[in-house]
Protein backbone atom coordinates (compact mmCIF):
# COMPACT_ATOMS: atom_id res chain seq x y z
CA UNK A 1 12.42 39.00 -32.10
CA UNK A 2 10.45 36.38 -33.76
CA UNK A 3 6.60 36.74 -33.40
CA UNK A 4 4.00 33.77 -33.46
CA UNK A 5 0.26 33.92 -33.57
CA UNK A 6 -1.86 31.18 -32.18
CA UNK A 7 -3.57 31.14 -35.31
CA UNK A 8 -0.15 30.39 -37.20
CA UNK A 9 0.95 27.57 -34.26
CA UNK A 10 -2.00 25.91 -34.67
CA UNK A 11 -1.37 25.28 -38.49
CA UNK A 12 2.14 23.51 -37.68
CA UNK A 13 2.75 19.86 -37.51
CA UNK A 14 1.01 18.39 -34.13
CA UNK A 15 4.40 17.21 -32.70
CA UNK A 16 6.55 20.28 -33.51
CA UNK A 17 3.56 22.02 -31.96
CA UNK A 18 3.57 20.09 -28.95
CA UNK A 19 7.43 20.49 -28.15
CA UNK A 20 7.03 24.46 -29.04
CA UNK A 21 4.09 24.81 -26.15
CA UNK A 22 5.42 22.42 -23.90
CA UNK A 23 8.83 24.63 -24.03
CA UNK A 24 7.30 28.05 -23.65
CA UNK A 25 6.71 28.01 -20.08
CA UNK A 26 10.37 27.20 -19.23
CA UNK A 27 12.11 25.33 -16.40
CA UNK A 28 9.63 23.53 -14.25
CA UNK A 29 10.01 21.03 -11.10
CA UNK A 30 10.20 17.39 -12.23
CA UNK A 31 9.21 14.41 -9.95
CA UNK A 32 7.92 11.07 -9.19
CA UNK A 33 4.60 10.68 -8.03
CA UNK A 34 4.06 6.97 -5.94
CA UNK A 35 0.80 5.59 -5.75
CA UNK A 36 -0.72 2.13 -4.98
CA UNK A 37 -3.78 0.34 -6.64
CA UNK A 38 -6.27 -1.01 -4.95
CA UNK A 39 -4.56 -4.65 -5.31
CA UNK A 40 -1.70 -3.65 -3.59
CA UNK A 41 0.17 -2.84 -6.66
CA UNK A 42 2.82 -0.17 -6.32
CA UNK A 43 2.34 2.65 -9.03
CA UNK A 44 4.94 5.25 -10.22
CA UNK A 45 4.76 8.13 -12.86
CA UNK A 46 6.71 11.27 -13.32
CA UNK A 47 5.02 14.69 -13.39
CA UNK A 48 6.76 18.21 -14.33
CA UNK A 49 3.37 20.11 -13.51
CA UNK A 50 3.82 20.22 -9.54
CA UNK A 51 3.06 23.18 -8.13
CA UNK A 52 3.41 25.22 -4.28
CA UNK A 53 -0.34 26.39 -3.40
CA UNK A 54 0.68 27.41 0.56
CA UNK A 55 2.92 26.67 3.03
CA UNK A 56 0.45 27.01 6.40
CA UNK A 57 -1.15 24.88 5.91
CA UNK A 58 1.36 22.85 4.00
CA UNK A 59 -0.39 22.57 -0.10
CA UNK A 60 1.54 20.61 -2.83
CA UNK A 61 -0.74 20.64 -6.40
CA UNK A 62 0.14 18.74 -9.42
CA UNK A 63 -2.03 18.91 -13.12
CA UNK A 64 -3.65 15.51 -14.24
CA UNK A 65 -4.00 15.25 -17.74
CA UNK A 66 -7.60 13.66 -18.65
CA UNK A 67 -8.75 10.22 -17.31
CA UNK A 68 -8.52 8.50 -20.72
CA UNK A 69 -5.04 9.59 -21.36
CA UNK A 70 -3.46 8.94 -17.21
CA UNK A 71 -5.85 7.08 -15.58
CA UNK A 72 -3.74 5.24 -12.78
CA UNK A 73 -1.98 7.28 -10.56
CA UNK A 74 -5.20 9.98 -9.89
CA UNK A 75 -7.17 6.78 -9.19
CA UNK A 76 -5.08 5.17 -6.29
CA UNK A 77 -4.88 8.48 -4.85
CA UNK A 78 -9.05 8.66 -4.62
CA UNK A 79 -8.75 5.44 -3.83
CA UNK A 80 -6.07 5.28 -0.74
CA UNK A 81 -5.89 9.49 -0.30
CA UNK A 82 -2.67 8.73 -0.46
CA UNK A 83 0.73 9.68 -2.29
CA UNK A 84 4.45 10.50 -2.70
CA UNK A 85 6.25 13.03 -4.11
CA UNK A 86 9.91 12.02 -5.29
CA UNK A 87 12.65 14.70 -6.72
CA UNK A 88 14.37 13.57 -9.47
CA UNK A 89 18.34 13.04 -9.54
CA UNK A 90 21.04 12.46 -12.51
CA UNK A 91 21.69 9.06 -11.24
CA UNK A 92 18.27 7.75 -12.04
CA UNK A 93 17.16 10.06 -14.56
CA UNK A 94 16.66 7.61 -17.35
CA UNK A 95 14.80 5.13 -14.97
CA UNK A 96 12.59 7.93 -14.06
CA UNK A 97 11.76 9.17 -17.41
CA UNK A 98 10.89 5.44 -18.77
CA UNK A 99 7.45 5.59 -16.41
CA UNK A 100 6.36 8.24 -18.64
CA UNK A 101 5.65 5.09 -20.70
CA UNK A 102 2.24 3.52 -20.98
CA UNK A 103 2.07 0.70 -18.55
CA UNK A 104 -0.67 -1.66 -17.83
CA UNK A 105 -2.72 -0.74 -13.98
CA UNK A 106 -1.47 -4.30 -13.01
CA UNK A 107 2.61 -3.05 -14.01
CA UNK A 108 4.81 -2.29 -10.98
CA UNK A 109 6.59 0.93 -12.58
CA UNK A 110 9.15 0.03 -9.79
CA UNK A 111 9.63 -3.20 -11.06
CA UNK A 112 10.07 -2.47 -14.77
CA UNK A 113 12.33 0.18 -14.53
CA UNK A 114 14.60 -0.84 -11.59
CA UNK A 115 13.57 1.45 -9.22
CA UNK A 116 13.10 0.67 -5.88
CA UNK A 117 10.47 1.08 -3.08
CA UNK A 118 10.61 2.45 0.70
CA UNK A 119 7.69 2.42 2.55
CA UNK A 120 7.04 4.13 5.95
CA UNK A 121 4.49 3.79 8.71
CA UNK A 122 1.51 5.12 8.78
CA UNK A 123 1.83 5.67 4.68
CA UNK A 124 0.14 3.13 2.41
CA UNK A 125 2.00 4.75 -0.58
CA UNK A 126 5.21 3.99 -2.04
CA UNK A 127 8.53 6.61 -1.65
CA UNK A 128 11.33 6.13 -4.42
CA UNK A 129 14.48 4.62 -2.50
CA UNK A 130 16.83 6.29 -4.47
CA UNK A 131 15.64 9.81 -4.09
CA UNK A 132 17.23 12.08 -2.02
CA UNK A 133 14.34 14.57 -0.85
CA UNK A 134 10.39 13.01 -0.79
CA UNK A 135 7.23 13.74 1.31
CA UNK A 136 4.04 12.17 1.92
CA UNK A 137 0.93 13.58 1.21
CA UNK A 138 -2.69 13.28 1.81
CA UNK A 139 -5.54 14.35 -0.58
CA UNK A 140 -7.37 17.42 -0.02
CA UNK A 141 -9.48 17.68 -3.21
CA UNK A 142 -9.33 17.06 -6.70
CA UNK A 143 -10.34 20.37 -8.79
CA UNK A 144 -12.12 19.52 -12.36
CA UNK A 145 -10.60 21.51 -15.02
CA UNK A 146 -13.75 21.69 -17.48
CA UNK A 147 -12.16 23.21 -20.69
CA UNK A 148 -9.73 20.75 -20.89
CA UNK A 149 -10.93 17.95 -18.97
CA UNK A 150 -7.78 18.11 -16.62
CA UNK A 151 -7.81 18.04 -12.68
CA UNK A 152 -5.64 19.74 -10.29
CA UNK A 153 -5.27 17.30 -7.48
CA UNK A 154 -3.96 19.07 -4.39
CA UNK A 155 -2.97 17.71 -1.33
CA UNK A 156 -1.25 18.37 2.18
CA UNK A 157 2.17 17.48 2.97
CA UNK A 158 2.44 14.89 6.19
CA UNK A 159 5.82 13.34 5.83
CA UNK A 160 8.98 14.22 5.32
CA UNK A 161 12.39 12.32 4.15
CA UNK A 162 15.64 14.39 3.16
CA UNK A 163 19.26 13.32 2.80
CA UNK A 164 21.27 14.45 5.50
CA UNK A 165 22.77 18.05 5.28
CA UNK A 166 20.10 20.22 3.22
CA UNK A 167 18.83 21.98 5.68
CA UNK A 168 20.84 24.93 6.23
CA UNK A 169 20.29 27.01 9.41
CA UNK A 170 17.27 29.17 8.61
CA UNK A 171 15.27 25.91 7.13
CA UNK A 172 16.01 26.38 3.26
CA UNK A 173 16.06 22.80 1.78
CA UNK A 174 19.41 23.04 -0.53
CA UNK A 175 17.95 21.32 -3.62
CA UNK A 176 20.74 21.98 -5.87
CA UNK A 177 23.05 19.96 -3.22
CA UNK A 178 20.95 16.97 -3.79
CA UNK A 179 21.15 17.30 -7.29
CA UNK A 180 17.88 17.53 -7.73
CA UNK A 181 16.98 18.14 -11.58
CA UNK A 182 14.38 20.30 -13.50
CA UNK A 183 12.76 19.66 -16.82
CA UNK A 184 11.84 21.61 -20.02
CA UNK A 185 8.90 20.32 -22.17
CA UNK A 186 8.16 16.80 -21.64
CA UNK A 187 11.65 15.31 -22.59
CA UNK A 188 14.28 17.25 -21.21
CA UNK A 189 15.78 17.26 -18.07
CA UNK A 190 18.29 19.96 -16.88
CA UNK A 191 20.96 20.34 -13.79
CA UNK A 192 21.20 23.43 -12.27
CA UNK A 193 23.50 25.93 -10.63
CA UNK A 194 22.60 28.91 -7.74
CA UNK A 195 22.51 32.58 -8.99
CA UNK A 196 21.37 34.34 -5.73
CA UNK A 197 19.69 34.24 -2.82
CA UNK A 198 18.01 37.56 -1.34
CA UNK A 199 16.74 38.52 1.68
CA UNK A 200 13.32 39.68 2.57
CA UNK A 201 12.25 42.19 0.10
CA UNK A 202 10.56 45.69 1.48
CA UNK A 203 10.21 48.89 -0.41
CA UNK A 204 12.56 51.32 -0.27
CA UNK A 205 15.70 48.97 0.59
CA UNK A 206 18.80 48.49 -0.83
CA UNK A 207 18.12 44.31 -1.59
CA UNK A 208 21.12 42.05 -0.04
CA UNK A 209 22.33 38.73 -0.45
């Protein structure tokens, strides 16, 4: 087994660097986070740093890199308290990706990579049209990160829009039917295929699937 000290990472080339660290944590959930500017202006970027805080009451958190570096979508949200959260399928993968780029605050994401809206009442931001499971959220707080100038921005879920027949009978959402897709470092996107699914886990018994 190879063995890497942070000393010896932080001598290696800043990009190689970046894709090693950006790796190490594994799989992670991918999406598209809709926004809308104070103009009116629809806003779309794709984040693979969501995160479940609690289900009751319903929590969603996502990581926003520093101000300088991703200024629009954390603004609209203090701005409206308002946002989407869009899972990411094969068909659109490439359109999705492409908001990673560095667009201007008065760019409709939706616009320049063909991506479509669907709005909802009661919601001032935008859903993605073409995504199969989305919700609505409203902003709780936004956490400063002080020692590296990141915020985690968490907020509750309100609204809910899946593709028929996900649900299955005890309420698990069926992701992998939708095709939803996972990511590894910040360039790589993944399909994936179920293993297992256990029951309730106790001490002492035998686990079933």
């Amino acid at each position: 087994m190879q063995y890497f000290s942070i000393s010896e990472i932080k001598e290696w080339d800043r990009f190689y660097r970046s894709n090693f660290i950006n790796s190490l944590q594994g799989f992670k959930p991918v999406s598209l986070i809709g926004t809308v500017s104070e103009k009116g202006i629809p806003n779309l970027a794709i984040f693979s740093n969501i995160v479940h805080i609690g289900a009751d009451p319903a929590l969603i958190g996502f990581i926003n890199r520093p101000i300088e570096a991703a200024p629009h979508t954390i603004q609209n949200i203090e701005l409206t308290g308002e946002y989407t959260i869009n899972h990411i399928q094969t068909s659109f993968v490439a359109a999705a990706h492409q908001t990673s780029a560095k667009y201007q605050a008065d760019q409709n994401e939706f616009l320049e990579t063909g991506l479509n809206t669907f709005f909802i009442e009661n919601l001032k931001a935008p859903f993605v049209a073409e995504s199969d499971i989305k919700y609505g959220l409203e902003l709780v707080e936004i956490v400063p990160i002080t020692h590296n100038n990141t915020f985690l921005v968490i907020g509750s879920i309100k609204h809910v829009l899946l593709k028929e027949g996900l649900i299955q009978k005890d309420g698990f959402i069926d992701a992998n039917k939708a095709q939803t897709l996972t990511s590894l470092g910040l360039d790589g996107y993944y399909s994936t295929e179920p293993i297992a699914r256990f029951e309730y886990a106790k001490p002492g018994k035998e686990l079933k699937k």
